[in-house]
Protein backbone atom coordinates (compact mmCIF):
# COMPACT_ATOMS: atom_id res chain seq x y z
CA UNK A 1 -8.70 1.38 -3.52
CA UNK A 2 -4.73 1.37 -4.57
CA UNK A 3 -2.04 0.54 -1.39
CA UNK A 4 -0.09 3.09 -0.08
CA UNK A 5 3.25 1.49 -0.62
CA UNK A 6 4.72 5.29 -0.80
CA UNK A 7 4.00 5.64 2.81
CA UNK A 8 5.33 2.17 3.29
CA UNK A 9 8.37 3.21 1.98
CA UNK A 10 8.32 6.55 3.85
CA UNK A 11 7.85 4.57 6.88
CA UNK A 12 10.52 2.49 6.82
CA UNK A 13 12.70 5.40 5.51
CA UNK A 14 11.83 7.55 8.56
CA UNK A 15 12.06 4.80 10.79
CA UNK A 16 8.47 4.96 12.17
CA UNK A 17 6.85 1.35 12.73
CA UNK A 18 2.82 1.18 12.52
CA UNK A 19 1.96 1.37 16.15
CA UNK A 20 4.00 4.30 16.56
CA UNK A 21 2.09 5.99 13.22
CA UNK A 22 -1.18 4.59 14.34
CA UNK A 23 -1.05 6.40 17.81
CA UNK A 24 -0.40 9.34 16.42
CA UNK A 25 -3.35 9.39 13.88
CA UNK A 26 -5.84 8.14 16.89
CA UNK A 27 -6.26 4.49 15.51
CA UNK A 28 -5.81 1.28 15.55
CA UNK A 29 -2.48 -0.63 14.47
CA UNK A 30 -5.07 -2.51 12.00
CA UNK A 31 -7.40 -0.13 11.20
CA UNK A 32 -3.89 1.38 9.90
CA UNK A 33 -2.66 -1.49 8.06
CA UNK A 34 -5.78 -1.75 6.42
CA UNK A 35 -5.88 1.94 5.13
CA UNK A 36 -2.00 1.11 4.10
CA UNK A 37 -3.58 -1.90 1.96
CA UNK A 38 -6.05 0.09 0.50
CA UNK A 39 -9.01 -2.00 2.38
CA UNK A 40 -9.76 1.73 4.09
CA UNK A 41 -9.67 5.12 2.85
CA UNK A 42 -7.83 7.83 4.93
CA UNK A 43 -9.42 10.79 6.39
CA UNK A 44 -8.29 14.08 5.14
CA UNK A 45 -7.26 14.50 8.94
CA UNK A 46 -5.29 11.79 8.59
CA UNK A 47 -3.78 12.62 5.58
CA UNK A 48 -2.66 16.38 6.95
CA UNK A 49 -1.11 14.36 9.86
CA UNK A 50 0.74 12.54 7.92
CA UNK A 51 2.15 14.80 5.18
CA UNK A 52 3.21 16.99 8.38
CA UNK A 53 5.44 14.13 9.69
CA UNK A 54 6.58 13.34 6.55
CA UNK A 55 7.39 16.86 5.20
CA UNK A 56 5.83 15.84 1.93
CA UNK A 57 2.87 16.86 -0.31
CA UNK A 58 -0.38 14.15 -1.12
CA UNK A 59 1.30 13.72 -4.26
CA UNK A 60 4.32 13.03 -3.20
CA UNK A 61 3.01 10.29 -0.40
CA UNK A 62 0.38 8.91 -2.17
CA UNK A 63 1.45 8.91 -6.22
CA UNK A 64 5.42 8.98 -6.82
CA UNK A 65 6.92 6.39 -7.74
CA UNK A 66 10.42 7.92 -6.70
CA UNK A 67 9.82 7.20 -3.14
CA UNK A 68 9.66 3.77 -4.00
CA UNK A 69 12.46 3.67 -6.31
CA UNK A 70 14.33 5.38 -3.27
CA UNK A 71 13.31 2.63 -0.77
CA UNK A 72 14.55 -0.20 -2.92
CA UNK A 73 17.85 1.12 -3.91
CA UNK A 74 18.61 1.29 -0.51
CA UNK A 75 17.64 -1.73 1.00
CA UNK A 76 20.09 -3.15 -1.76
C-alpha cells in the first residue's frame, strides 16, 4: 500500500494536525498515522470525509504530485 504524503502535505497546508483529523474520521491518532503510511487502507467513508475538508477530488488527495510540489516550495 503507497503513503499518502498528498494528504500529508494537505495537512500541513490546511493547518490540521492528526488528532484533530483523526477525531473527525472516528479513529485513532495511530490507526491514522498508519493509514497515512500506507500500513492501513482508508474506508471509502473516510475518504468522502476527507475530500469534503479538503475541497479536493481522490485524485487530487491521493495521486498528484502538485500538492507535493506545492508543500515543498513553501516550506523553502
Amino acid at each position: 500500500m503507497p503513503k499518502h504524503n498528498n494528504l500529508k502535505a494537505l495537512m500541513v497546508k490546511f493547518g490540521i494536525k492528526n488528532p484533530d483529523l483523526a477525531k473527525k474520521l472516528n479513529i485513532s491518532p495511530s490507526t491514522l498515522s498508519r493509514k497515512i503510511n500506507g500500513e492501513y487502507d482508508f474506508t471509502m467513508t473516510e475518504i468522502e470525509i476527507i475530500k469534503d475538508i479538503f475541497k479536493q477530488t481522490y485524485e487530487e488527495i491521493f495521486f498528484n504530485t502538485e500538492i507535493l510540489k506545492m508543500s515543498t516550495e513553501s516550506s523553502a
